[in-house]
Protein backbone atom coordinates (compact mmCIF):
# COMPACT_ATOMS: atom_id res chain seq x y z
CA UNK A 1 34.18 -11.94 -0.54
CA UNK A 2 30.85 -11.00 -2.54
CA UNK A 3 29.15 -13.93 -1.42
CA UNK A 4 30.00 -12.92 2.52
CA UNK A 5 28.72 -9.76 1.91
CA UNK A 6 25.46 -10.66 0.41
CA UNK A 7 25.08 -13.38 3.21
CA UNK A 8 25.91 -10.63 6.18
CA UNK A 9 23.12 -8.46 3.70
CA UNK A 10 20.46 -11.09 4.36
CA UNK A 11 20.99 -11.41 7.73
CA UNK A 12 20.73 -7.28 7.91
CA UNK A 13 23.09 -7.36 11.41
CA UNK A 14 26.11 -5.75 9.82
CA UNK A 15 25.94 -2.12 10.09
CA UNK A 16 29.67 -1.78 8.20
CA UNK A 17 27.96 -4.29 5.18
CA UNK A 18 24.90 -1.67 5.15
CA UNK A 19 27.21 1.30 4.65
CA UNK A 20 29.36 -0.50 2.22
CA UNK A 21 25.90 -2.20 -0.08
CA UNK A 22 24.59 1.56 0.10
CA UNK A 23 27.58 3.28 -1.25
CA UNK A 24 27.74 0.34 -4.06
CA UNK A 25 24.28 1.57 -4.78
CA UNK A 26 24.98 4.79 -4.85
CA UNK A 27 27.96 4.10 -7.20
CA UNK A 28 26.11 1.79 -9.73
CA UNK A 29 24.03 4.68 -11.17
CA UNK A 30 27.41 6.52 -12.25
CA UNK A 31 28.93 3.36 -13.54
CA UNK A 32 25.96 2.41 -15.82
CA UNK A 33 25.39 6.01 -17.12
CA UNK A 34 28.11 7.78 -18.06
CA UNK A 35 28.33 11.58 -16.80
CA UNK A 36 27.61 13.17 -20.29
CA UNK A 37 23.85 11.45 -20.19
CA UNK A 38 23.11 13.51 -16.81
CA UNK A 39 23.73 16.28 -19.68
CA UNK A 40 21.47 15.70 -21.89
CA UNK A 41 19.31 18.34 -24.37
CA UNK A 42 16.06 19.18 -22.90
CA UNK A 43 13.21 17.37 -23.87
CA UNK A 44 9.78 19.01 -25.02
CA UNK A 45 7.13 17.85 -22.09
CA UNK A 46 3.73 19.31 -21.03
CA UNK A 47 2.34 19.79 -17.73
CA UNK A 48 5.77 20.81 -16.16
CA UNK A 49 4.30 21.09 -13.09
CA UNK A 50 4.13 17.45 -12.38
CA UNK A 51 7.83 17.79 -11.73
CA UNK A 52 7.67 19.80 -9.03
CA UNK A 53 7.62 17.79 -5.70
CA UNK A 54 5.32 17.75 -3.34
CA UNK A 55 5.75 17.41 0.61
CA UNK A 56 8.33 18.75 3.14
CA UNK A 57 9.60 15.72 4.07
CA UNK A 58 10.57 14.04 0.73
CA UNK A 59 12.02 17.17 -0.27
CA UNK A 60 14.42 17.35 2.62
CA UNK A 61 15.56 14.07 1.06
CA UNK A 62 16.89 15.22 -1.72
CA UNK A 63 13.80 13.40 -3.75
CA UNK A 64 15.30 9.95 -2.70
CA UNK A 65 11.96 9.46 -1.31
CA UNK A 66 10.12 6.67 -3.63
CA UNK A 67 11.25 4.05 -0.61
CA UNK A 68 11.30 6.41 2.50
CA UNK A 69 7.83 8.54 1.58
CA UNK A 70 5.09 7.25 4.05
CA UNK A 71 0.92 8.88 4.57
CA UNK A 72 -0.96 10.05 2.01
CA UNK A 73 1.50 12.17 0.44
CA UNK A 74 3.27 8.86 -0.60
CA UNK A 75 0.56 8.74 -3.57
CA UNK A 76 2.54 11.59 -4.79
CA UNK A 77 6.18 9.65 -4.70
CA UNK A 78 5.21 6.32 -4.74
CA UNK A 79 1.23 5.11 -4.48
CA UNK A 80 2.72 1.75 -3.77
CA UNK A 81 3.84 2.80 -0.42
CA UNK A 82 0.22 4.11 0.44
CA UNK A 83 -0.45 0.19 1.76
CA UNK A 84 1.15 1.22 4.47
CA UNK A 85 -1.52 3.66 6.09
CA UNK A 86 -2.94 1.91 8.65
CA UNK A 87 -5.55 4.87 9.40
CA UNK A 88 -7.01 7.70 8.18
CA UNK A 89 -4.31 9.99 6.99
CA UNK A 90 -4.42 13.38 5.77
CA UNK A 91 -1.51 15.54 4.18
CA UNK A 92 -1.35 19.48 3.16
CA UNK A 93 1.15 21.13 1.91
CA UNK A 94 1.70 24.99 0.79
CA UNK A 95 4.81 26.92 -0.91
CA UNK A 96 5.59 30.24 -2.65
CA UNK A 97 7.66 29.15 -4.82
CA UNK A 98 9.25 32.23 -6.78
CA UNK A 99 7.97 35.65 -7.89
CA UNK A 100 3.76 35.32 -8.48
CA UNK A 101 4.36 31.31 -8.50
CA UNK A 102 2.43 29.03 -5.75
CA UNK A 103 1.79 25.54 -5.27
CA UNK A 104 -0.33 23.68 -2.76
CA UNK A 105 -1.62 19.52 -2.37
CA UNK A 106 -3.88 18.07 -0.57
CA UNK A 107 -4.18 14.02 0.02
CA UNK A 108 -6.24 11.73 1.77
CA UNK A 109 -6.30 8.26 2.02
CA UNK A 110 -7.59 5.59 4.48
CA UNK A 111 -7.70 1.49 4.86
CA UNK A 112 -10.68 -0.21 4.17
CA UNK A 113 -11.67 -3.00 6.02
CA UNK A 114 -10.38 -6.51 6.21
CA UNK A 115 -6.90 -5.65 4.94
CA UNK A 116 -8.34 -5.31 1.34
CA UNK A 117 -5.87 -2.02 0.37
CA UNK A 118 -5.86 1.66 0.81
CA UNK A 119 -7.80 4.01 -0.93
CA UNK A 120 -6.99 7.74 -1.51
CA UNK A 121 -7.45 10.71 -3.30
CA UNK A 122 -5.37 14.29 -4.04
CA UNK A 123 -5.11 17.66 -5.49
CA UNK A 124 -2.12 19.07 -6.65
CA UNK A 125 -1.59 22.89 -8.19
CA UNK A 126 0.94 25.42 -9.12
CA UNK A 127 -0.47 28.68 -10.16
CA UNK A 128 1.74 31.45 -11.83
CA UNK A 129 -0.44 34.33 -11.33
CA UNK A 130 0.00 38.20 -12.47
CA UNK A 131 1.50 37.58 -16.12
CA UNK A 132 1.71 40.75 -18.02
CA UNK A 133 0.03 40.15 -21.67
CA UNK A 134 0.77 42.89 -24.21
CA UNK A 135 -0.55 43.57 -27.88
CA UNK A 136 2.68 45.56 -28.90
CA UNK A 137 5.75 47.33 -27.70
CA UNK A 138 4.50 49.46 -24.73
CA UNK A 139 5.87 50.02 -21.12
CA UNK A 140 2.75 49.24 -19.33
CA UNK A 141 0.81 46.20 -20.12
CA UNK A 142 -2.42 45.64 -21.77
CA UNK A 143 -4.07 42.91 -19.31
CA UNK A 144 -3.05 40.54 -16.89
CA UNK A 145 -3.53 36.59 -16.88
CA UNK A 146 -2.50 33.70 -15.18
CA UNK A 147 -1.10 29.98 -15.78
CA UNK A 148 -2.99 27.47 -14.09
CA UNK A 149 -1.95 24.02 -13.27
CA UNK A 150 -4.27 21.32 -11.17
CA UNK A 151 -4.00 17.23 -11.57
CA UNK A 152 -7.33 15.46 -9.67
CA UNK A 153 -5.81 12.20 -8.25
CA UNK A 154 -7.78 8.62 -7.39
CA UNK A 155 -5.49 6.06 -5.74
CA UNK A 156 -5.38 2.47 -4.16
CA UNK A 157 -3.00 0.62 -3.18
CA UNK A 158 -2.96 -3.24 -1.67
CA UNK A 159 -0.90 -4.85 0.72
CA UNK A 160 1.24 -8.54 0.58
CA UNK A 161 -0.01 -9.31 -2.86
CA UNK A 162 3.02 -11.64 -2.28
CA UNK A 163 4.94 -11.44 0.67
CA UNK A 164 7.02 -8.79 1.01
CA UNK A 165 5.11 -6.99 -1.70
CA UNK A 166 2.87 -4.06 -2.20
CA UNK A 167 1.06 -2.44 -5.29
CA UNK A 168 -0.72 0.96 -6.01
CA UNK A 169 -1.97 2.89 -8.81
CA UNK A 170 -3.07 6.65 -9.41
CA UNK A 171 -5.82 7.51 -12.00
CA UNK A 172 -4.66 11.50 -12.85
CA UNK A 173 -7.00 14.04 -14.69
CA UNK A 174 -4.59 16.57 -15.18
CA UNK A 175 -5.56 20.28 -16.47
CA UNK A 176 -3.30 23.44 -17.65
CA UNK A 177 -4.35 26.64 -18.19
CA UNK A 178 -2.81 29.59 -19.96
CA UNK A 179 -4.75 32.34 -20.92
CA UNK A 180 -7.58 31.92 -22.86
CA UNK A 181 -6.44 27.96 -23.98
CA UNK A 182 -6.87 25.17 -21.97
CA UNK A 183 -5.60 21.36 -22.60
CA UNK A 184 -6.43 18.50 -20.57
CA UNK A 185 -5.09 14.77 -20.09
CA UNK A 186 -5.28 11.54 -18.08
CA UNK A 187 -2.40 9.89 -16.75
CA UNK A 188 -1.52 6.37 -14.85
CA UNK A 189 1.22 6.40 -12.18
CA UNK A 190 2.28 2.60 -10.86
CA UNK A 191 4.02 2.21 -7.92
CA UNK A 192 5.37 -0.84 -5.73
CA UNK A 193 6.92 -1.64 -2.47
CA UNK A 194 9.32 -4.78 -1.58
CA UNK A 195 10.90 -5.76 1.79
CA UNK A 196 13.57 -7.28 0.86
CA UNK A 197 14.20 -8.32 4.66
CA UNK A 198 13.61 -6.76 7.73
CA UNK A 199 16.60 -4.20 7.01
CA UNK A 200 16.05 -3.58 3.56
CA UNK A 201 13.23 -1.70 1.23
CA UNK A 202 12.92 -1.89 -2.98
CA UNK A 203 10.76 0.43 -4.68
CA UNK A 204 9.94 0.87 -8.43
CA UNK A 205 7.79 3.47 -9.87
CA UNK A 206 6.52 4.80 -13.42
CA UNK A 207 4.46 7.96 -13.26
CA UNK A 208 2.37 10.04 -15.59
CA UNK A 209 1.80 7.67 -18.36
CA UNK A 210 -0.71 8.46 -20.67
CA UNK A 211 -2.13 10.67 -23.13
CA UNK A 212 -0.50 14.16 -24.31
CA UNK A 213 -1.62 17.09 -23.60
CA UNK A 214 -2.15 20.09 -25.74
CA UNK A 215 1.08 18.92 -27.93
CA UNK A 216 3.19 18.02 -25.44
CA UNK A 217 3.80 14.66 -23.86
CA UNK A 218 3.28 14.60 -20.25
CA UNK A 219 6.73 14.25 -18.23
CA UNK A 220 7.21 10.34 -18.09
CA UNK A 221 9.00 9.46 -15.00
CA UNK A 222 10.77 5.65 -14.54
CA UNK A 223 12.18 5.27 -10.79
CA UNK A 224 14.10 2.65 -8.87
CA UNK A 225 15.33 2.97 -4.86
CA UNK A 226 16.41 1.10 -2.40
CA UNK A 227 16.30 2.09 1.62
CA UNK A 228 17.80 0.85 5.20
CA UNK A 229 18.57 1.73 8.04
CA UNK A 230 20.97 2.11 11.02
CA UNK A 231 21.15 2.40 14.78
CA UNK A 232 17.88 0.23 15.62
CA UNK A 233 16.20 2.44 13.23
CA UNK A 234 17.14 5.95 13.83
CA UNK A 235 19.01 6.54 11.09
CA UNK A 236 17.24 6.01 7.78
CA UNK A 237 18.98 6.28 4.07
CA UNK A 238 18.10 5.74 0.72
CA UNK A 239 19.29 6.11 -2.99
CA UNK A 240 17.26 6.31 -5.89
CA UNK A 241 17.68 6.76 -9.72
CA UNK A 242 15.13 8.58 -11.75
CA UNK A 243 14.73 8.76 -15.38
CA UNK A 244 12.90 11.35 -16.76
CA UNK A 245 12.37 9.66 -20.39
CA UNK A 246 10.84 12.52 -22.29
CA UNK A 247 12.88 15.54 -20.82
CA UNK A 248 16.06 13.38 -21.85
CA UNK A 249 17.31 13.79 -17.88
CA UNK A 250 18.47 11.29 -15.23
CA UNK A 251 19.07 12.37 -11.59
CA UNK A 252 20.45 10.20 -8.95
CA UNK A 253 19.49 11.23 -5.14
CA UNK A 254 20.63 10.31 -2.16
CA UNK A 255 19.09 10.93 1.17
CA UNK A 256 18.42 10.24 4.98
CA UNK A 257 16.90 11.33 7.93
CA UNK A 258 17.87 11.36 11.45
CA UNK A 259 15.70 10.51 14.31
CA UNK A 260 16.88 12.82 17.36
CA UNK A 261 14.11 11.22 19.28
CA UNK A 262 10.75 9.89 18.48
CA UNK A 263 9.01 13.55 18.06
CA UNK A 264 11.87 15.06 16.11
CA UNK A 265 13.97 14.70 12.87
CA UNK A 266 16.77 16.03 11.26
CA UNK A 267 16.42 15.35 7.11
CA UNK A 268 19.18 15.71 4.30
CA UNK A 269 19.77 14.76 1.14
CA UNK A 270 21.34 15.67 -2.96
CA UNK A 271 20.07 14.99 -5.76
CA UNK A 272 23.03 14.61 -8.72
CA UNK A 273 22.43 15.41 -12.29
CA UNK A 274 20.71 18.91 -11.66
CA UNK A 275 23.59 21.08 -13.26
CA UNK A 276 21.74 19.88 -16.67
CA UNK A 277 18.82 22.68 -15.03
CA UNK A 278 21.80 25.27 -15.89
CA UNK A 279 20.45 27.13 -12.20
CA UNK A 280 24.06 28.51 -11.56
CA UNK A 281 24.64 27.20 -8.63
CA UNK A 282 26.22 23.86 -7.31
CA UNK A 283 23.34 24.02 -4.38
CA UNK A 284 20.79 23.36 -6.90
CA UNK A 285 19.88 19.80 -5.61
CA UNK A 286 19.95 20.15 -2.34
CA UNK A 287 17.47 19.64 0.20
CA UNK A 288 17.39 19.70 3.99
CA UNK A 289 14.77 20.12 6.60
CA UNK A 290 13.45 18.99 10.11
CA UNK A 291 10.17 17.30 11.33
CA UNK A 292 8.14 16.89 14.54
CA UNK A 293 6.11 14.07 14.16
CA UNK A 294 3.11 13.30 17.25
CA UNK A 295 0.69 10.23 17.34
CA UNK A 296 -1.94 12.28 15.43
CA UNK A 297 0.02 15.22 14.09
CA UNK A 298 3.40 15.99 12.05
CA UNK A 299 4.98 19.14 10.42
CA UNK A 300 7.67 19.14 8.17
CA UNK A 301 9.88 21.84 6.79
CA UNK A 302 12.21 21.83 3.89
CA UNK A 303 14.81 24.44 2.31
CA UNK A 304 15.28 23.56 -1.14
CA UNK A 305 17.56 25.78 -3.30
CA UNK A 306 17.15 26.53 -6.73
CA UNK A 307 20.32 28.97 -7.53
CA UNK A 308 19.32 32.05 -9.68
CA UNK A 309 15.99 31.32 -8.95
CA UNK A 310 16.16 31.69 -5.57
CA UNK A 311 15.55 29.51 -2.65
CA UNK A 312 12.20 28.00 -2.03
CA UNK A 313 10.93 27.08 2.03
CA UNK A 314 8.00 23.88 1.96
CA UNK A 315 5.77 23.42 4.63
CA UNK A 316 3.39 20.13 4.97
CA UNK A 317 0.85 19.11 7.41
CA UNK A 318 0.06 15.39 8.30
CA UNK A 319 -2.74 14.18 10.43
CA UNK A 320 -3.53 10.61 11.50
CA UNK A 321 -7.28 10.26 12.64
């Protein structure tokens, strides 16, 4: 029986086998780890920030987006997948986040000629603004300051370095702010790409290795997906596993998006392991949204809950030129 169903796999004709080889997927994760690891103590990372996701569209996914993230704002999920721009792309995205707290990215990237890779390059922030600083025990506060966040991103990715397969990298400079003190590091993310066939995706990612910064070690992230799709294409859905090695945490998302018609999208998706955040709320996770998409335009939106935090509402803006 397992060898029928990886043959049917390869041929990628099956719709039932596709349902069945994602749900295995999605069970694997639970099987390997048991649930007291999605549990785990906090970890003591730096430049927290860098967890915070960027883009509408992956968001709506549920973060199962290392596969299914496409433009220039895949050098923020997966720089692997940016060998896939075939022009000019440009991606902005905005959000208030909670009280005083904003964050906002901006990514380009474009193909050079003769097929010889993608280059790109972002900004990323998240500012916490309006902090109330006090020298003792008094109702009104002495001064005001803010917590500043920004990582400077180069990337380039490169196309069929084997068939199938596709490669990026993202050189970080990453800065925080608090105060009066400032730290700084530099950070590697690697990303990759593989069709398994033409109804099947494989990703694999590693992001922010490097140096510390201040005391902390940056947020080391380890991520493996897998996509397909459904309905000549319509219906996309992926699964991912992520591993955040230094915060002790591993989430498992799943996600898909719906294609209504070729200008507009419908977008779901959960991502498991989040009641280690201790948010109070079983919506913590969570993400849905909807898209209109245009030869040379796109706008996403994304609801993404974070329970006595409050919810959060992302907005991103692709252009194709």
């Amino acid at each position: 029986m397992l060898t029928g169903l990886i043959s049917s796999l390869k041929s990628g004709n099956n719709p039932m086998v596709k349902v069945l080889m994602l749900l295995f997927c999605f069970a694997l994760p639970s099987t390997l780890y048991p649930l007291p690891l999605f549990s785990a103590g906090v970890g003591t990372t730096g430049a927290s920030f860098l967890k915070v996701g960027v883009g509408a569209r992956e968001l709506a996914l549920g973060s199962a987006a290392s596969v299914i993230t496409e433009g220039a704002n895949a050098a923020n999920w997966n720089p692997g997948k940016l060998a896939e721009v075939k022009q000019k792309s440009l991606s902005a995205s905005y959000s208030m986040l909670f009280i005083d707290e904003s964050q906002g990215a901006l990514v380009y990237a474009a193909p050079l000629s003769g097929s010889s890779g993608v280059v790109g390059a972002g900004l990323n922030y998240l500012t916490v603004s309006d902090i109330e600083k006090r020298a003792g025990d008094s109702d009104l506060p002495d001064s005001r300051f803010s917590n500043d966040n920004m990582a400077f991103t180069l990337s380039y990715a490169r196309p069929e370095v084997r068939p199938g397969l596709a490669l990026g990298a993202n050189l970080k400079y990453i800065s925080q702010k608090l105060d009066t003190a400032t730290d700084q590091a530099v950070a590697l993310d690697l990303g990759s790409s593989y069709k398994l066939n033409n109804a099947w995706t494989a990703a694999f990612v590693v992001q922010n290795l490097g140096s510390s910064i201040g005391p902390d070690r940056l947020p080391l992230a380890v991520k493996g997906g897998a996509a397909t799709s459904f309905f000549d294409g319509k219906l996309a859905a992926g699964a991912e596993l992520d591993w955040l090695a230094n915060d002790e945490r591993i989430y498992l998302a799943l996600g898909a998006e719906y294609l209504l018609n070729k200008n507009f999208a419908f977008r779901a998706g959960y991502q498991f392991g989040r009641s280690a955040d201790k948010l109070g709320s079983s919506l913590v996770g969570l993400g849905a949204g909807v898209g209109l998409k245009f030869d040379r335009f796109a706008l996403d939106y994304a609801y993404v809950p974070f329970g006595d935090l409050g919810d959060t509402h992302r907005m991103t803006l692709g252009f194709n030129f």
